[in-house]
Protein backbone atom coordinates (compact mmCIF):
# COMPACT_ATOMS: atom_id res chain seq x y z
CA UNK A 1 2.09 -1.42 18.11
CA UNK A 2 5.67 -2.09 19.24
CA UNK A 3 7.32 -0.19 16.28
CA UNK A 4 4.97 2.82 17.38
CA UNK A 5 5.95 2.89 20.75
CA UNK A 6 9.78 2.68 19.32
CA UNK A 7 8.78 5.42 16.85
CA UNK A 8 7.31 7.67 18.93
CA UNK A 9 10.38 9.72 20.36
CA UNK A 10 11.91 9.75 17.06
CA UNK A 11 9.38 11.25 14.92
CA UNK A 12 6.65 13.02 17.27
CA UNK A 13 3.43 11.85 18.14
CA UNK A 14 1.19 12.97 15.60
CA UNK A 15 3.27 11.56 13.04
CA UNK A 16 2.86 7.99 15.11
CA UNK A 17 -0.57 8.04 15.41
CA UNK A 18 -0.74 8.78 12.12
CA UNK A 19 0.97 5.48 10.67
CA UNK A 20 -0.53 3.36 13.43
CA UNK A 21 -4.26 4.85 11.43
CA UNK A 22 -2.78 3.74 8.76
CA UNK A 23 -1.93 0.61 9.53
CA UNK A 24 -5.48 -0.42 11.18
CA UNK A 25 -7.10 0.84 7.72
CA UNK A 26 -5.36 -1.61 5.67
CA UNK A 27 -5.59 -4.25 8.15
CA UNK A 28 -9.55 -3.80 8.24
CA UNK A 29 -9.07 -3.96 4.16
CA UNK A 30 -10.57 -0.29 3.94
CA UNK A 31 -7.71 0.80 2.20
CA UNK A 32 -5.71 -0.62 -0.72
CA UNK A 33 -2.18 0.97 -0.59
CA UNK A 34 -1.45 -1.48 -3.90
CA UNK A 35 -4.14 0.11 -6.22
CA UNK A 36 -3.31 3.17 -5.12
CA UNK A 37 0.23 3.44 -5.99
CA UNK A 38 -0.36 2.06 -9.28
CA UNK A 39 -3.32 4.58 -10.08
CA UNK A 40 -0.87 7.25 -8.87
CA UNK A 41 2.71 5.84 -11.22
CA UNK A 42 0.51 4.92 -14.11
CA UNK A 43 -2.62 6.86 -14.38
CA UNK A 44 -4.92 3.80 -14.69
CA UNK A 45 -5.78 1.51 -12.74
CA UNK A 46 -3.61 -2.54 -12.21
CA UNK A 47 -4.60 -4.92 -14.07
CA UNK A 48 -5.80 -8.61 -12.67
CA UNK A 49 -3.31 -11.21 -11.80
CA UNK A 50 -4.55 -13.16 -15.05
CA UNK A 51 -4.26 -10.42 -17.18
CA UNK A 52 -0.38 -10.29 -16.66
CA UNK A 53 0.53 -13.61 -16.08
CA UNK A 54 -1.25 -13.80 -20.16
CA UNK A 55 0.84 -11.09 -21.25
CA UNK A 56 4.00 -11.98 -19.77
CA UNK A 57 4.14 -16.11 -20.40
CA UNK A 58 3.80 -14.61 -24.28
CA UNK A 59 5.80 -12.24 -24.16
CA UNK A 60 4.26 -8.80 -25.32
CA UNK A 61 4.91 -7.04 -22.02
């Protein structure tokens, strides 16, 4: 909440209570910023930690 209050007069209030929304959804695991991003760069979704630590110790990634 600190970096909101210090936010606040730089960027507006809507815009703070905005990211501090943001913040308690991923903090309450309702939101997955990490699946999202990939879903959005790559068009499918990420692949399991196993998956890639497979592909990459044999090299075909």
């Amino acid at each position: 909440m600190q970096q909101c209050d210090r936010l606040t007069p730089l960027v507006g209030r809507e815009f703070d209570e905005m990211l501090a929304g943001m913040d308690r959804t991923i903090a309450k695991c309702t939101e997955d910023r990490t699946t999202d991003v990939v879903r959005c760069l790559t068009g499918g979704p990420p692949h399991d930690f196993r998956t890639v630590v497979a592909r990459e110790s044999t090299g075909d990634g």
